[in-house]
N, C-alpha and C. Protein backbone atom coordinates (compact mmCIF):
# COMPACT_ATOMS: atom_id res chain seq x y z
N UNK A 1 0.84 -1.18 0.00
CA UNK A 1 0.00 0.00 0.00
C UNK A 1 0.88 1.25 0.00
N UNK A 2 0.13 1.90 -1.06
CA UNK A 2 1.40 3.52 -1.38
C UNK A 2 1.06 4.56 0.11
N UNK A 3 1.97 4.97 0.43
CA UNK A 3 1.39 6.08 1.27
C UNK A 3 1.62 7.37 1.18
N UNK A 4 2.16 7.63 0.16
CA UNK A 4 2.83 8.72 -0.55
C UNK A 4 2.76 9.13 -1.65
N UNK A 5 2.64 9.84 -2.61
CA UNK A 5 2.93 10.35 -3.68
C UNK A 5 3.43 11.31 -3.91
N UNK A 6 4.60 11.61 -3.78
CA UNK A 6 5.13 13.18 -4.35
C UNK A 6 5.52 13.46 -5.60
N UNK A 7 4.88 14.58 -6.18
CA UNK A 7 5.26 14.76 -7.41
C UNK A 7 6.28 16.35 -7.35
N UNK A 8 7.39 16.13 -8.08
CA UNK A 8 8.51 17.07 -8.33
C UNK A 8 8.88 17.55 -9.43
N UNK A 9 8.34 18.82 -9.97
CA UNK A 9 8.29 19.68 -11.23
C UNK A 9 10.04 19.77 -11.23
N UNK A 10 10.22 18.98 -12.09
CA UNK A 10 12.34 19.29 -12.65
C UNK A 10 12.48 20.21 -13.51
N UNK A 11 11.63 20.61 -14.54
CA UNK A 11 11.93 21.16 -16.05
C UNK A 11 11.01 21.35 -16.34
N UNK A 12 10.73 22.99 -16.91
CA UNK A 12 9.86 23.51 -17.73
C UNK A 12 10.60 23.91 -18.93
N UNK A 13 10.12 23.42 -19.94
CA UNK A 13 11.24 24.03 -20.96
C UNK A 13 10.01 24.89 -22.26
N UNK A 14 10.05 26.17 -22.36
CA UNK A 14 9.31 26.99 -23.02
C UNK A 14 7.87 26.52 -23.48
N UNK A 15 7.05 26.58 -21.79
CA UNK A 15 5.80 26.15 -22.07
C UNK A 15 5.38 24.90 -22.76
N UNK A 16 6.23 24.20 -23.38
CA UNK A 16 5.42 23.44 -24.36
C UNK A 16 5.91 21.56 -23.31
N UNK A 17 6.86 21.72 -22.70
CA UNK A 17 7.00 20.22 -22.14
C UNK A 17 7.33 20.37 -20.92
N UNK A 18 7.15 19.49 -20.28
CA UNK A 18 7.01 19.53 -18.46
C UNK A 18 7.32 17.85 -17.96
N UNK A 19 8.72 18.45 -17.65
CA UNK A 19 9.06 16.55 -17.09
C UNK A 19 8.62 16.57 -15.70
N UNK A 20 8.20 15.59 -15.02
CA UNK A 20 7.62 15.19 -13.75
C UNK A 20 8.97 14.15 -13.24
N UNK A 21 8.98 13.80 -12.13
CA UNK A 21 9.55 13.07 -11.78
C UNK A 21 8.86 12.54 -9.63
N UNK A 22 8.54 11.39 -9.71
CA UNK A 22 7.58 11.09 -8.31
C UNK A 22 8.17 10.02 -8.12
N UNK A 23 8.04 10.22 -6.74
CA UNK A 23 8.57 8.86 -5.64
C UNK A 23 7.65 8.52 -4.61
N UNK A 24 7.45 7.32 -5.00
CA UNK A 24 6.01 6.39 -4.14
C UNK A 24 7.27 5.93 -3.17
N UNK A 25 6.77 6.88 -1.95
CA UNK A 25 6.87 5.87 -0.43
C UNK A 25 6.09 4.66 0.31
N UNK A 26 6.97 3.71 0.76
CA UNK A 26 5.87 2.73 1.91
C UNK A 26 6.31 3.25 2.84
N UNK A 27 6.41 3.40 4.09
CA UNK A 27 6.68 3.76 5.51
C UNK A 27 8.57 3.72 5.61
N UNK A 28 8.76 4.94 5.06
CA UNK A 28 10.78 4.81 5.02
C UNK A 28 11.59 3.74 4.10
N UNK A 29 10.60 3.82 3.32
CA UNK A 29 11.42 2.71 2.24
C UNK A 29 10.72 3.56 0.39
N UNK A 30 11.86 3.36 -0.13
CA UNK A 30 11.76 4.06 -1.56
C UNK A 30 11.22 3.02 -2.28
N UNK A 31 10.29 3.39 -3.12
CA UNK A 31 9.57 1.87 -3.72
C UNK A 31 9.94 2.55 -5.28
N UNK A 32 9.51 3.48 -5.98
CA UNK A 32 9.61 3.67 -7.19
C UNK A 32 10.14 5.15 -7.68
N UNK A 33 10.89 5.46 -8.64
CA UNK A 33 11.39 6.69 -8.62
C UNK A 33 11.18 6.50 -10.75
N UNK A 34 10.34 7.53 -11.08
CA UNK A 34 10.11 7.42 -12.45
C UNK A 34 10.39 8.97 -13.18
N UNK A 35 10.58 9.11 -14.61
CA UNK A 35 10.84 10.19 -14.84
C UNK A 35 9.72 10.21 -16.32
N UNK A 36 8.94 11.50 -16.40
CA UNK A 36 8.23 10.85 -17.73
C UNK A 36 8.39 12.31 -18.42
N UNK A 37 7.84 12.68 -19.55
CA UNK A 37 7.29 14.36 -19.99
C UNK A 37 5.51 14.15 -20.68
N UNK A 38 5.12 15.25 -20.25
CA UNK A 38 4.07 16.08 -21.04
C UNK A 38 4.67 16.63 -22.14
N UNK A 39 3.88 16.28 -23.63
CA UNK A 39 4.11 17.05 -24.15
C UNK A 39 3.05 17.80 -24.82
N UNK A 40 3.11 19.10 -25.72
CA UNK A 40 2.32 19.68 -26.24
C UNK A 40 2.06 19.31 -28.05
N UNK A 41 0.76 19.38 -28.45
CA UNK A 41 0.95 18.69 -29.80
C UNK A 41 0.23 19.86 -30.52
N UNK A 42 0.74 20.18 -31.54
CA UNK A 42 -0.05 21.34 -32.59
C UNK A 42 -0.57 19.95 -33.89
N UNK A 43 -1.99 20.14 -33.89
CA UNK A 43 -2.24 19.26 -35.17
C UNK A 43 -2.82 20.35 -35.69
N UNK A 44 -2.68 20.07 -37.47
CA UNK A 44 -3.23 20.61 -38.75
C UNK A 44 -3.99 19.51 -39.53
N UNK A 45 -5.03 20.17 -39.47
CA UNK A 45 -5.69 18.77 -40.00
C UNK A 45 -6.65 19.12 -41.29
N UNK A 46 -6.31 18.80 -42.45
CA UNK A 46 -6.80 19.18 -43.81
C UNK A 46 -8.07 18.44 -44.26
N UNK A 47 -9.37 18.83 -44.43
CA UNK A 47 -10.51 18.03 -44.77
C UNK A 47 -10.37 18.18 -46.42
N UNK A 48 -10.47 16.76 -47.28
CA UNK A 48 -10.32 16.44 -48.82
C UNK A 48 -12.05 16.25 -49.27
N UNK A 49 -12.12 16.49 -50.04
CA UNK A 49 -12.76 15.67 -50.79
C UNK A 49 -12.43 15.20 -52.07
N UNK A 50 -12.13 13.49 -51.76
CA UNK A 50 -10.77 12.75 -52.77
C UNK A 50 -12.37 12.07 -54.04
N UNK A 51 -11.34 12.41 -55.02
CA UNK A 51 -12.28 11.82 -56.47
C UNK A 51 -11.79 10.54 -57.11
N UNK A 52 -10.30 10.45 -56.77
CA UNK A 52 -9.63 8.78 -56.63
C UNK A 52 -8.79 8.53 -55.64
N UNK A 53 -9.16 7.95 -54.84
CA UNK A 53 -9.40 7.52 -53.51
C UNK A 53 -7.87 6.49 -53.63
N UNK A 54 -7.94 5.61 -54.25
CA UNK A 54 -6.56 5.06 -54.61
C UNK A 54 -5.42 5.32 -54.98
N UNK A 55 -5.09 6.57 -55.46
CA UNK A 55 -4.19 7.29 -55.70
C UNK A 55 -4.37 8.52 -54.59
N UNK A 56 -4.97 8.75 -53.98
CA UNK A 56 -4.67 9.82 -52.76
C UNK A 56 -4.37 9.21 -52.03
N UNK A 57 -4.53 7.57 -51.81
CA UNK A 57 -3.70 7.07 -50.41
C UNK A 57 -2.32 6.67 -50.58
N UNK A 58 -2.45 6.63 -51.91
CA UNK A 58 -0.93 5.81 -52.50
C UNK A 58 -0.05 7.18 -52.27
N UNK A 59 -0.66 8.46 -52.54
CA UNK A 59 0.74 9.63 -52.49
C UNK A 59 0.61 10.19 -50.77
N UNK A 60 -0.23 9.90 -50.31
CA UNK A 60 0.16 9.64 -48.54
C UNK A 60 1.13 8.80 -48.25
N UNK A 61 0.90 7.72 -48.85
CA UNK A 61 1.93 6.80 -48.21
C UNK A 61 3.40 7.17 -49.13
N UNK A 62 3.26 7.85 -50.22
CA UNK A 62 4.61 8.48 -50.69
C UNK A 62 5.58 9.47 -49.89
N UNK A 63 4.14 10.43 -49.65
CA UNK A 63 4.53 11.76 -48.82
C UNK A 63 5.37 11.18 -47.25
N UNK A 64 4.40 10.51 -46.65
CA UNK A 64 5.37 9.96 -45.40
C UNK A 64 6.54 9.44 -45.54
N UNK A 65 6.69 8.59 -46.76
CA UNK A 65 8.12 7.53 -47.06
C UNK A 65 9.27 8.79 -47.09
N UNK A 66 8.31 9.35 -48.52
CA UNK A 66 9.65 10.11 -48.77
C UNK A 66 10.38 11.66 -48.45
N UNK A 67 9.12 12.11 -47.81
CA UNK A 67 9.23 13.77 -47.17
C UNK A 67 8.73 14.18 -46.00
N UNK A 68 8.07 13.51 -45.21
CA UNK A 68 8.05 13.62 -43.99
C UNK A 68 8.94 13.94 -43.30
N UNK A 69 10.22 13.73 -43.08
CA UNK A 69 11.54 14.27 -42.35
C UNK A 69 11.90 15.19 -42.55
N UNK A 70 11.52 15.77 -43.70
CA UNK A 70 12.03 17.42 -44.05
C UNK A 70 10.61 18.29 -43.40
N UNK A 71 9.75 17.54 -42.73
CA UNK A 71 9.12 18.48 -42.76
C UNK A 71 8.50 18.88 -41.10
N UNK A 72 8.93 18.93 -40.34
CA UNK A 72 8.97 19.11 -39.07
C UNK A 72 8.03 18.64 -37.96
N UNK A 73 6.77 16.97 -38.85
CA UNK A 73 5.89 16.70 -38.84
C UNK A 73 6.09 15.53 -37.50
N UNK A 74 5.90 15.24 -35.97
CA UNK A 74 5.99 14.07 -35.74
C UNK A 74 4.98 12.96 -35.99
N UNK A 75 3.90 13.02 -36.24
CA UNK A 75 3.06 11.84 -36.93
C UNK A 75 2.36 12.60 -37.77
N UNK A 76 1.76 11.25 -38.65
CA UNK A 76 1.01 12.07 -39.88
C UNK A 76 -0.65 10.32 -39.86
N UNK A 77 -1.48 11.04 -40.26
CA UNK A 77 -2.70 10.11 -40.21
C UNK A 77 -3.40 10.57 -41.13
N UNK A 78 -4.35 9.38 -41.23
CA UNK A 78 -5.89 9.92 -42.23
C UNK A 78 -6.38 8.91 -42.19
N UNK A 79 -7.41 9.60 -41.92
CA UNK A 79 -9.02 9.25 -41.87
C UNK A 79 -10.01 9.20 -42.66
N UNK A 80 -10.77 8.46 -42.68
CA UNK A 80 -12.29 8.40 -43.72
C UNK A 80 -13.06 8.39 -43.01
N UNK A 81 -14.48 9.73 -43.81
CA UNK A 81 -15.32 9.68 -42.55
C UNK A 81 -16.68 8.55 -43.62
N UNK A 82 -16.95 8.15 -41.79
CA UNK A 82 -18.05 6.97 -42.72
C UNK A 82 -19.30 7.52 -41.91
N UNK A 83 -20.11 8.91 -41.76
CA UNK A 83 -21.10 9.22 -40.84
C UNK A 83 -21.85 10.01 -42.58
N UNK A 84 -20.85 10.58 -43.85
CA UNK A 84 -21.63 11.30 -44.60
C UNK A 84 -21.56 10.54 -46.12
N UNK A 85 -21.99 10.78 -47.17
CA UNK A 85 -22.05 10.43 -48.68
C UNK A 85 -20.39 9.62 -48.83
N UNK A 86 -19.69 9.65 -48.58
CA UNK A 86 -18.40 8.99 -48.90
C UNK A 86 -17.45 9.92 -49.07
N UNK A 87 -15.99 9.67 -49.77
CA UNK A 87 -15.21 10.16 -50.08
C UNK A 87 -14.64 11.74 -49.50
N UNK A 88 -14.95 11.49 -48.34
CA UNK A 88 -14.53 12.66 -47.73
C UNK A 88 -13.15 12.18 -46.51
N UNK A 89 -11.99 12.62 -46.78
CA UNK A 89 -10.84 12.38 -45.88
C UNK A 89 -10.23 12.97 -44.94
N UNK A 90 -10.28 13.13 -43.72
CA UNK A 90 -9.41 14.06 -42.71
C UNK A 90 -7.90 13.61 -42.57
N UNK A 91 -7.10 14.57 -42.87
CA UNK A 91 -5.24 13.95 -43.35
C UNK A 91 -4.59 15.02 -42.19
N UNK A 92 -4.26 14.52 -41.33
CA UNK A 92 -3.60 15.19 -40.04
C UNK A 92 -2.08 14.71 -39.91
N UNK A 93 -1.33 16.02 -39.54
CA UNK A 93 -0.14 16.22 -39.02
C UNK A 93 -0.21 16.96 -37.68
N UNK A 94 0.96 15.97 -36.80
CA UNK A 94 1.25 16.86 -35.48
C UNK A 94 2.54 17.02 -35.41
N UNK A 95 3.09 18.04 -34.39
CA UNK A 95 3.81 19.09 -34.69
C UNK A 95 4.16 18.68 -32.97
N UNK A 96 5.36 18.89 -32.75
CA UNK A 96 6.05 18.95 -30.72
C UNK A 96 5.62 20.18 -30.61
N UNK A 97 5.35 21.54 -31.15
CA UNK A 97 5.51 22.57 -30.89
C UNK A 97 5.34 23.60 -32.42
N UNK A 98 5.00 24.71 -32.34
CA UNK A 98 4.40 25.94 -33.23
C UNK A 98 5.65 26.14 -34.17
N UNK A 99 7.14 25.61 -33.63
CA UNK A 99 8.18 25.39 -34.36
C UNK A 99 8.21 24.93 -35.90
N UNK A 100 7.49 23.73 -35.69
CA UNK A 100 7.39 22.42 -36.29
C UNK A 100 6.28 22.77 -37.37
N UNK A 101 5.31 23.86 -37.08
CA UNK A 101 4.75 24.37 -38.22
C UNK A 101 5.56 25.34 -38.89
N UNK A 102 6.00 25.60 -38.20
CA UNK A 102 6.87 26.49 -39.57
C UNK A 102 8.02 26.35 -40.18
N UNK A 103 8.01 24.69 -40.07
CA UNK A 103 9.34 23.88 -41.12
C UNK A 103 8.28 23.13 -41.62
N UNK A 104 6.99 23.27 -41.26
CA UNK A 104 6.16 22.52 -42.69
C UNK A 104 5.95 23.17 -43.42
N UNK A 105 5.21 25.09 -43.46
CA UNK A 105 5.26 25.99 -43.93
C UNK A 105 6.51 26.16 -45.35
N UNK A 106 7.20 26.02 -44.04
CA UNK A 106 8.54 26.49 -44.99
C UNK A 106 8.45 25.17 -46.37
N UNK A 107 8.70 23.90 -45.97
CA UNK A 107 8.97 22.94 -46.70
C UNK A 107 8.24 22.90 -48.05
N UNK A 108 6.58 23.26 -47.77
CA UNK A 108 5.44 24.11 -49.07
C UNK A 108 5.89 25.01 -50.19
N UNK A 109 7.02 25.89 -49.42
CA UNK A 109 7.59 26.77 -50.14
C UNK A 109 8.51 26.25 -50.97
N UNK A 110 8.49 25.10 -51.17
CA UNK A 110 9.94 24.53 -51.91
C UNK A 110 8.95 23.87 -53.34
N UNK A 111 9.91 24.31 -54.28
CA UNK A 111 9.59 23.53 -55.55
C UNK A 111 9.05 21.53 -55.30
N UNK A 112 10.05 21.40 -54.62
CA UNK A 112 9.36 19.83 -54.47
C UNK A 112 8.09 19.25 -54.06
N UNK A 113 7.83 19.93 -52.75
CA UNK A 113 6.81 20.35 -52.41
C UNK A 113 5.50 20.59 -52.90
N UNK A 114 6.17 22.12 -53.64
CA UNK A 114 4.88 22.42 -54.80
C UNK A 114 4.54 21.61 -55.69
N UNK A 115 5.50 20.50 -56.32
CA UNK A 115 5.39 19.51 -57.35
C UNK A 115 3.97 18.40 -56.24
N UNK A 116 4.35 18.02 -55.65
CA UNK A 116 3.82 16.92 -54.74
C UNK A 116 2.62 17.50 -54.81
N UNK A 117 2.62 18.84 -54.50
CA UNK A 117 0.64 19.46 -54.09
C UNK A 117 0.21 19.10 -55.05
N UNK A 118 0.66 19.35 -56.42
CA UNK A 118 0.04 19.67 -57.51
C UNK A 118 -0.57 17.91 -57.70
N UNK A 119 0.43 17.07 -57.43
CA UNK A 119 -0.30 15.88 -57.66
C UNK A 119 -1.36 15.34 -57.04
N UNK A 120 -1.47 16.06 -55.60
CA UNK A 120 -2.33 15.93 -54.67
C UNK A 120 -3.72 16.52 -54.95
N UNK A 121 -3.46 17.12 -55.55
CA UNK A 121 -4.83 18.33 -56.09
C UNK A 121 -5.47 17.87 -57.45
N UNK A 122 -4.72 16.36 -57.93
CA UNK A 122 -5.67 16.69 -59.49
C UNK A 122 -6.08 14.99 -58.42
N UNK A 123 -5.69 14.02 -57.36
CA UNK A 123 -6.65 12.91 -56.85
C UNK A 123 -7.77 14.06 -55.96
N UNK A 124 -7.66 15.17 -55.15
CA UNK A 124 -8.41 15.49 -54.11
C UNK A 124 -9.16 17.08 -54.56
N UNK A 125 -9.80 17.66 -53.69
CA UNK A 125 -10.27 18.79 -53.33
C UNK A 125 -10.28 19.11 -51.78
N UNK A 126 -9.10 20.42 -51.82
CA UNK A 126 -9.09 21.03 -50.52
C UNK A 126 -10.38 21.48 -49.95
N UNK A 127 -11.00 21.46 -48.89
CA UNK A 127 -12.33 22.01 -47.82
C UNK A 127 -11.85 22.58 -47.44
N UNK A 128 -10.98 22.26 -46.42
CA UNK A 128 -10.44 22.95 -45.07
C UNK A 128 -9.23 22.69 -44.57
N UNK A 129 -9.10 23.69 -43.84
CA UNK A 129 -7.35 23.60 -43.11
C UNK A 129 -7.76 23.68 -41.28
N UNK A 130 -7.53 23.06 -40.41
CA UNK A 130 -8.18 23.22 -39.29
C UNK A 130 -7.23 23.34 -38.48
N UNK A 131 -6.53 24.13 -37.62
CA UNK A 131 -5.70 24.12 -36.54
C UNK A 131 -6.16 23.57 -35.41
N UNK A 132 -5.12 22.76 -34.42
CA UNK A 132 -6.19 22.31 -33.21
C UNK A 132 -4.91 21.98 -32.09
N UNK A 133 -5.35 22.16 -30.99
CA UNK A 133 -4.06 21.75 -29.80
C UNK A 133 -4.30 20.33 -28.79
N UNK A 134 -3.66 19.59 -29.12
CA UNK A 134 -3.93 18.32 -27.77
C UNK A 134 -4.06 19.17 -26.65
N UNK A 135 -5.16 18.36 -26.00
CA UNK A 135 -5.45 18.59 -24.45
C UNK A 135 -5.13 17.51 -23.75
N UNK A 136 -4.47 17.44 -22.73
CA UNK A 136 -3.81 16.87 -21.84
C UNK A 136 -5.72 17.37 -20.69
N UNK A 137 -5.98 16.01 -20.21
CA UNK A 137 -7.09 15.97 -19.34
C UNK A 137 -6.84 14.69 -18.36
């Protein structure tokens, strides 16, 4: 039985991550000593409406293989929604931090980039661009 919990704020490092570090006491004896982080997530999340559906997943799975690392993205997903008429896709990137959008930004700005949209745009149709922040609850 724990009789303790202390939790000990080590590191704030510019709002965006917060390492913890706690030590569960039994009665004068150290039972566990752990170190973890919070982190903060910026997602961008683009609503499609894809007209070949097979070739917009095939240049997702291009885009991650082959340019994802240039682009300051830590995960990338997509979704199909199955609640309306079909062919509608939510394609999300998250970000450690507001940083990380603006080496995706930037990366848009590059001829390669622009080549890739363009292929992206004759399988899909842009809706929307949605900014959104993980909540930690």
């Amino acid at each position: 039985m724990i009789k303790y919990f202390i939790p000990i704020i080590l590191e704030i490092a510019h709002d965006e991550e917060i390492s913890v570090s706690y030590i569960l006491y039994y009665p004068n004896i150290l039972v566990q000593n752990h170190l973890w982080s919070i982190s903060m997530a910026i997602i961008l999340r683009y609503t499609w409406e894809v007209s070949n559906e097979e070739e917009f997943k095939r240049l997702h799975r291009v885009f991650e293989d082959q340019y994802l690392e240039k682009t300051g993205v830590k995960q990338m997903y997509l979704l199909q929604e199955l609640s309306g008429p079909g062919g509608v896709y939510f394609a999300g990137v998250s970000f450690e931090n507001w940083a990380g959008l603006d080496k995706w930004d930037d990366f848009f700005n590059t001829e390669e980039a622009k080549n890739f949209a363009e292929q992206i745009h004759k399988t899909a149709k842009p809706l929307d661009r949605t900014y959104l922040k993980e909540v930690d609850y």
